[in-house]
N, C-alpha and C. Protein backbone atom coordinates (compact mmCIF):
# COMPACT_ATOMS: atom_id res chain seq x y z
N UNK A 1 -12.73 -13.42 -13.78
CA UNK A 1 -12.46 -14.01 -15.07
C UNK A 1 -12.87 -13.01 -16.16
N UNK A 2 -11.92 -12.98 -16.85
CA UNK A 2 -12.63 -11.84 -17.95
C UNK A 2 -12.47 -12.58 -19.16
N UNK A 3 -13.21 -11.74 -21.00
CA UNK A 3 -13.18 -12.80 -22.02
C UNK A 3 -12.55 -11.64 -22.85
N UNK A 4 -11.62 -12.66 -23.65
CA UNK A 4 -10.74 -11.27 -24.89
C UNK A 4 -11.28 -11.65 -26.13
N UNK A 5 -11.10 -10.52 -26.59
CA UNK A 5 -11.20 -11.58 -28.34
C UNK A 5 -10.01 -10.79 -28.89
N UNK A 6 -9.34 -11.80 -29.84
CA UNK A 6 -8.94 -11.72 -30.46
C UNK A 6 -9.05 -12.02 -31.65
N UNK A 7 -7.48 -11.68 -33.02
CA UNK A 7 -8.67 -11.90 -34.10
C UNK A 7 -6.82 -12.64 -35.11
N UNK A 8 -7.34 -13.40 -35.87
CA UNK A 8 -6.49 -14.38 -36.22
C UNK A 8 -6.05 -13.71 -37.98
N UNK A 9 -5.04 -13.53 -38.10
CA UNK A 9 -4.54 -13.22 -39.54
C UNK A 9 -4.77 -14.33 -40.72
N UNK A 10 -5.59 -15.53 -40.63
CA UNK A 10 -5.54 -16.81 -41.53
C UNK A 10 -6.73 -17.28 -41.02
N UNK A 11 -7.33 -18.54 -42.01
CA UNK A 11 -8.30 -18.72 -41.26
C UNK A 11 -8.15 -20.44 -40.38
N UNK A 12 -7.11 -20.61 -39.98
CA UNK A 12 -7.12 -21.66 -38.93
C UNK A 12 -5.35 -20.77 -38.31
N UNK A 13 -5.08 -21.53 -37.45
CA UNK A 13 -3.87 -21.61 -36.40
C UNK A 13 -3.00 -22.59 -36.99
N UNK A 14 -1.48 -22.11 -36.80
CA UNK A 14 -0.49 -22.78 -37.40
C UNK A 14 0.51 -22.16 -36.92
N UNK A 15 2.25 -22.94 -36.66
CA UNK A 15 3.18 -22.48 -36.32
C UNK A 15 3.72 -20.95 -37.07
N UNK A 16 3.62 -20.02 -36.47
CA UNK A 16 4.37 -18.80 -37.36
C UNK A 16 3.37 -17.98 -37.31
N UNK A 17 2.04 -18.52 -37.08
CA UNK A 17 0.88 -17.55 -37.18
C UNK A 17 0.42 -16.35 -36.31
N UNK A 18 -0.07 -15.27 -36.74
CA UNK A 18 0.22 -14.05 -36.00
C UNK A 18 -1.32 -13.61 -35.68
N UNK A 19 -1.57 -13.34 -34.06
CA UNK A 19 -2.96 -12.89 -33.85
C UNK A 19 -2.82 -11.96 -32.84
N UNK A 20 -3.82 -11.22 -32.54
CA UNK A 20 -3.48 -9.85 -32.29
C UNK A 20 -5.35 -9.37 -31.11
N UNK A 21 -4.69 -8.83 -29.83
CA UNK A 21 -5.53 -8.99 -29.05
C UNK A 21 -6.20 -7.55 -29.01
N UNK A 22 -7.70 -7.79 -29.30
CA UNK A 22 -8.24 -5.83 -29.75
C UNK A 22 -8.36 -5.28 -28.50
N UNK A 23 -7.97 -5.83 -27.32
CA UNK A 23 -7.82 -4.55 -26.09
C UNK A 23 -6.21 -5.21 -25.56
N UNK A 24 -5.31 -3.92 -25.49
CA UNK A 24 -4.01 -4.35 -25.61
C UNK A 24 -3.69 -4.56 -24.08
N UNK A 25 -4.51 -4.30 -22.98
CA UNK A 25 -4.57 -4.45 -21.54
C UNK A 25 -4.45 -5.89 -21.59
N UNK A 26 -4.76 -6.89 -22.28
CA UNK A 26 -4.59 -8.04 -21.81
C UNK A 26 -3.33 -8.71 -21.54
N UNK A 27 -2.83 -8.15 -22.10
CA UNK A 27 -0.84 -8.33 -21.80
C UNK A 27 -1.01 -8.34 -20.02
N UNK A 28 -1.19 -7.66 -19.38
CA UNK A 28 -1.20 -7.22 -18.11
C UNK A 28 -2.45 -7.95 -17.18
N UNK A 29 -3.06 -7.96 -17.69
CA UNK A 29 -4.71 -8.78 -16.98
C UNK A 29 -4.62 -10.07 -17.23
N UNK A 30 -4.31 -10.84 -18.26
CA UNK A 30 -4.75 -11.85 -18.75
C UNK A 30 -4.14 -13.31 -17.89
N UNK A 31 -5.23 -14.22 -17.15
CA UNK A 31 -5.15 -14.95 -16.65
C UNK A 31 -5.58 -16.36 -16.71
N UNK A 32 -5.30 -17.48 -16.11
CA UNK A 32 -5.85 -18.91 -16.18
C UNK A 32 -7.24 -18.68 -16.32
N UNK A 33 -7.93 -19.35 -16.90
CA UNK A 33 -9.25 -19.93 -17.21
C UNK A 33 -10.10 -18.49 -17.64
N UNK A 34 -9.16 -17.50 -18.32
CA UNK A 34 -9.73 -16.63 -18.81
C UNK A 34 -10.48 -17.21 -20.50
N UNK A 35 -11.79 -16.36 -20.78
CA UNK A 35 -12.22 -16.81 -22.06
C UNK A 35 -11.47 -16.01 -22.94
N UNK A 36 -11.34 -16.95 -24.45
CA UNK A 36 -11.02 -15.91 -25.32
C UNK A 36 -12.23 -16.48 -26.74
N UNK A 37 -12.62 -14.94 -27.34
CA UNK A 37 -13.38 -15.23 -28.85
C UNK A 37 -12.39 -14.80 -29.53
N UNK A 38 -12.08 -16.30 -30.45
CA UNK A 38 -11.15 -16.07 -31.11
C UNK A 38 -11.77 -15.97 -32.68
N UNK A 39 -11.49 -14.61 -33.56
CA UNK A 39 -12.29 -14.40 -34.90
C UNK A 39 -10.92 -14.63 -36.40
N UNK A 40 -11.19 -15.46 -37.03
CA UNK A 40 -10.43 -16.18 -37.75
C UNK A 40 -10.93 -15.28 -38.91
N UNK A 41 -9.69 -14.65 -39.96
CA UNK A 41 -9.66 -14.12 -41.32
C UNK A 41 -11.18 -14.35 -42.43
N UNK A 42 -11.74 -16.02 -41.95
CA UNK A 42 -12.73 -15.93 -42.63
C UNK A 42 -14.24 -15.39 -41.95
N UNK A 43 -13.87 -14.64 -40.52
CA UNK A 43 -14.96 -14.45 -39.94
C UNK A 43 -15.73 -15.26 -38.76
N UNK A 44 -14.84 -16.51 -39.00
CA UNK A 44 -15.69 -17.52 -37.77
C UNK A 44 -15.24 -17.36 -36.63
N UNK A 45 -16.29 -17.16 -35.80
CA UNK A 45 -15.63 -16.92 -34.00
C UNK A 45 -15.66 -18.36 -33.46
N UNK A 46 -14.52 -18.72 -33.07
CA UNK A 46 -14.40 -19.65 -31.85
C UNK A 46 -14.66 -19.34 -30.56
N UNK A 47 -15.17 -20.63 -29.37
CA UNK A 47 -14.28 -20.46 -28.42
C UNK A 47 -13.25 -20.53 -27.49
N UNK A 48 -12.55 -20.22 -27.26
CA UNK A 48 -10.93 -20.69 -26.38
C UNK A 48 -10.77 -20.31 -25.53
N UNK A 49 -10.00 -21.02 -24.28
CA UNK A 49 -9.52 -20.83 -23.28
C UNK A 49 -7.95 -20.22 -22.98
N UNK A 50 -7.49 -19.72 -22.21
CA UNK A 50 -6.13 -19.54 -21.70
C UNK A 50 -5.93 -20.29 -20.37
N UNK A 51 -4.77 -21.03 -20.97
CA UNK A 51 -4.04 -21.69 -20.10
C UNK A 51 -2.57 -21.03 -19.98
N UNK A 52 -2.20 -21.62 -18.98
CA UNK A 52 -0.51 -21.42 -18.49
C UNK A 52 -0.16 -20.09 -18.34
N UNK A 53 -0.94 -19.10 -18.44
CA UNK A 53 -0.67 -17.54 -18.74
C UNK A 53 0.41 -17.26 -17.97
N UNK A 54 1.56 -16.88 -18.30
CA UNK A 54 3.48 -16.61 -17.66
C UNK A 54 3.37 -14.76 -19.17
N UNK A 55 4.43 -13.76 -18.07
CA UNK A 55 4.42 -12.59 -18.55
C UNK A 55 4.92 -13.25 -20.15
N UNK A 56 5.85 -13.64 -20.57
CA UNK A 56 6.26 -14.42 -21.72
C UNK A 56 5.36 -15.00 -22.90
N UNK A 57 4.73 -15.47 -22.26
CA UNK A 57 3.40 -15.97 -23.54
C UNK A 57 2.51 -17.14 -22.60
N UNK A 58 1.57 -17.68 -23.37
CA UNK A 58 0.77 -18.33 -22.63
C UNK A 58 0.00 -19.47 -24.10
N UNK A 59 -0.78 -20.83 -23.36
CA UNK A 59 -0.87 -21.56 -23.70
C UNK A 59 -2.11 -21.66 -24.27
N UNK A 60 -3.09 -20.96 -25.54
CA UNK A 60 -4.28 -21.15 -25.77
C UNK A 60 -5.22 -22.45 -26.38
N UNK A 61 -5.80 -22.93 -25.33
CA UNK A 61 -6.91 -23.87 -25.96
C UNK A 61 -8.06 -23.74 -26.16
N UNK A 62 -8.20 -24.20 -27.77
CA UNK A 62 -9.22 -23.41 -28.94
C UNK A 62 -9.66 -24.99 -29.14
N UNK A 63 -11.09 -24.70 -28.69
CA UNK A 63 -12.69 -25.30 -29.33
C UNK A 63 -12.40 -25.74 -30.48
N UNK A 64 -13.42 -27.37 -31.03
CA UNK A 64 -13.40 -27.86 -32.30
C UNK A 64 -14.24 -26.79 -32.99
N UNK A 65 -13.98 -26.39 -34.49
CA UNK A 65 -15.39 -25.88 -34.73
C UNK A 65 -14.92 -26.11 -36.61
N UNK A 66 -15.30 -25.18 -37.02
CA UNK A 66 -15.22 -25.86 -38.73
C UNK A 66 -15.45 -24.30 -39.55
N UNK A 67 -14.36 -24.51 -40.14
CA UNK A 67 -13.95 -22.99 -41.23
C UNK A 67 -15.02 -22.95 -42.36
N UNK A 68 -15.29 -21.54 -42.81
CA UNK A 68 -16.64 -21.03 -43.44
C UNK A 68 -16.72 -21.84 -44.42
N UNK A 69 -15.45 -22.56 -44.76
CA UNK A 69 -15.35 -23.42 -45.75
C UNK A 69 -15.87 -24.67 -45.92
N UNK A 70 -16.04 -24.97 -44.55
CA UNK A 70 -16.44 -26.67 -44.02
C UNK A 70 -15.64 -27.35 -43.51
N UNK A 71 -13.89 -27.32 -43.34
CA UNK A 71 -13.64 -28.06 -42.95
C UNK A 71 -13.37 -28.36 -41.53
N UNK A 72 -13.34 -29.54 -40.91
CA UNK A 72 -13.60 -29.24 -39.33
C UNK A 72 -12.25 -29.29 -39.37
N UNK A 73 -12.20 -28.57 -37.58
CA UNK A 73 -10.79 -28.21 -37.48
C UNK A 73 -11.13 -29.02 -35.67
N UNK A 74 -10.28 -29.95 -35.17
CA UNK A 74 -10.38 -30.27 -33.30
C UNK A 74 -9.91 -29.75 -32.88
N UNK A 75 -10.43 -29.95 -31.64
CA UNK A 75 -9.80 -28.81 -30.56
C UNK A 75 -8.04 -29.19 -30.32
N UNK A 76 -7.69 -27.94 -30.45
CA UNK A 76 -5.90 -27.52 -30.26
C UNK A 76 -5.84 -27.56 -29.40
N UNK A 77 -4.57 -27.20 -28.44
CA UNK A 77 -3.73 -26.56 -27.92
C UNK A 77 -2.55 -26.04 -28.18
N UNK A 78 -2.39 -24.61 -28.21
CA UNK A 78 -1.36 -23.49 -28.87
C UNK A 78 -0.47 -22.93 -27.89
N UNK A 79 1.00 -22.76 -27.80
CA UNK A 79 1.64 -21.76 -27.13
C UNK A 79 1.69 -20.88 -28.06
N UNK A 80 1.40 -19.51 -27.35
CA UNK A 80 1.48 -18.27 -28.29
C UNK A 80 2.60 -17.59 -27.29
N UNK A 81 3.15 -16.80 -27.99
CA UNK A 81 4.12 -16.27 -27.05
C UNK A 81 4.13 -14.37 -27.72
N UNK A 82 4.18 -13.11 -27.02
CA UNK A 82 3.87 -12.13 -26.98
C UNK A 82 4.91 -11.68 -27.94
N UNK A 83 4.87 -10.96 -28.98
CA UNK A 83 5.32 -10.08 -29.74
C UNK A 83 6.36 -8.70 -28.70
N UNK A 84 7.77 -8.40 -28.79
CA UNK A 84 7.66 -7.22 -28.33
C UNK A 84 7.13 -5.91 -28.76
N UNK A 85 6.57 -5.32 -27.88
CA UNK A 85 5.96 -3.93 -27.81
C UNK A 85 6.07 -2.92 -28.35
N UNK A 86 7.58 -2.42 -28.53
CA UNK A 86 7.98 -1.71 -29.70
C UNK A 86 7.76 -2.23 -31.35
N UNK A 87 7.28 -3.62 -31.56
CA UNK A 87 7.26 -4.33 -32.87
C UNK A 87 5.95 -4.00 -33.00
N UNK A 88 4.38 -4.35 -33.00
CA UNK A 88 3.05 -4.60 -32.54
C UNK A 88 2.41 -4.75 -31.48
N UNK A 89 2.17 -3.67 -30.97
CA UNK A 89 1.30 -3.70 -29.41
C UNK A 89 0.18 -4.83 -29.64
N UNK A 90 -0.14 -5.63 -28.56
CA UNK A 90 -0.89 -6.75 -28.65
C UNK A 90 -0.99 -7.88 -29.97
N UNK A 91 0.10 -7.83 -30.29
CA UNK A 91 0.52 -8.78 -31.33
C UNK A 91 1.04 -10.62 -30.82
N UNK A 92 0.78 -11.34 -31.16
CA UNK A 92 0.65 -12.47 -30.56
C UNK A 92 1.76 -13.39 -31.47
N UNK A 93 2.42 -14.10 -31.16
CA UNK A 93 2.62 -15.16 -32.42
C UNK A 93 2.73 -16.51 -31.89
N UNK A 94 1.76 -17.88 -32.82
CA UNK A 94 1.71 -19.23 -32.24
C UNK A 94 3.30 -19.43 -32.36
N UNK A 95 3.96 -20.48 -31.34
CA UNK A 95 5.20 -21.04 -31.21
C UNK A 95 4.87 -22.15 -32.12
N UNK A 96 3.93 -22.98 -31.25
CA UNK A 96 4.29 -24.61 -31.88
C UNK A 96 2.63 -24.96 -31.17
N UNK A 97 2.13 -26.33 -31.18
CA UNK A 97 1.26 -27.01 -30.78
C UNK A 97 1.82 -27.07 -29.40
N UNK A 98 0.55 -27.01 -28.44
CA UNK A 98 0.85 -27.83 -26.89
C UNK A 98 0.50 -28.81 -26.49
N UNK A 99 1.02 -29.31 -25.84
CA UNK A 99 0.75 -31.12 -25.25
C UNK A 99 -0.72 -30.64 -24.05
């Protein structure tokens, strides 16, 4: 099991939103019940899981926790699906919410 962090362009998750993984090996490694620290625009680290991981994109579920701002945010579930390679190496973008 290994843990990624990544780091979030905004400071919560939303359809369209773009996050970006700081070791780009995870494209290739990255598996079920892998950890991820996820670091949000205002600085706050979450923690999240990967689910569903397919070469295509994969399904991240992100911890309740609450923006520098205060407001709480519950725990998600995100399909992110992989940026191509020639666009942003380890570039991520959320699809939609997951069931």
């Amino acid at each position: 099991m290994n843990t990624w962090r990544l780091s979030a362009n905004n400071t919560h998750l939303y359809p369209g939103a773009h996050i970006r993984g700081l070791d780009e090996s995870m494209r290739e490694y990255m598996r079920n019940g892998d950890r991820v620290l996820l670091e949000f625009a205002d600085q706050v680290i979450v923690a999240a899981e990967v689910c569903n991981a397919l070469p295509q994109g994969w399904t991240l579920a992100v911890d309740a926790h609450t923006t520098a701002k205060g407001t709480a945010i519950e725990p998600k579930r995100w399909q992110v699906r992989w940026l191509p390679r020639d666009q942003r190496p380890g570039t991520m973008k959320i699809q939609a919410r997951a069931s």
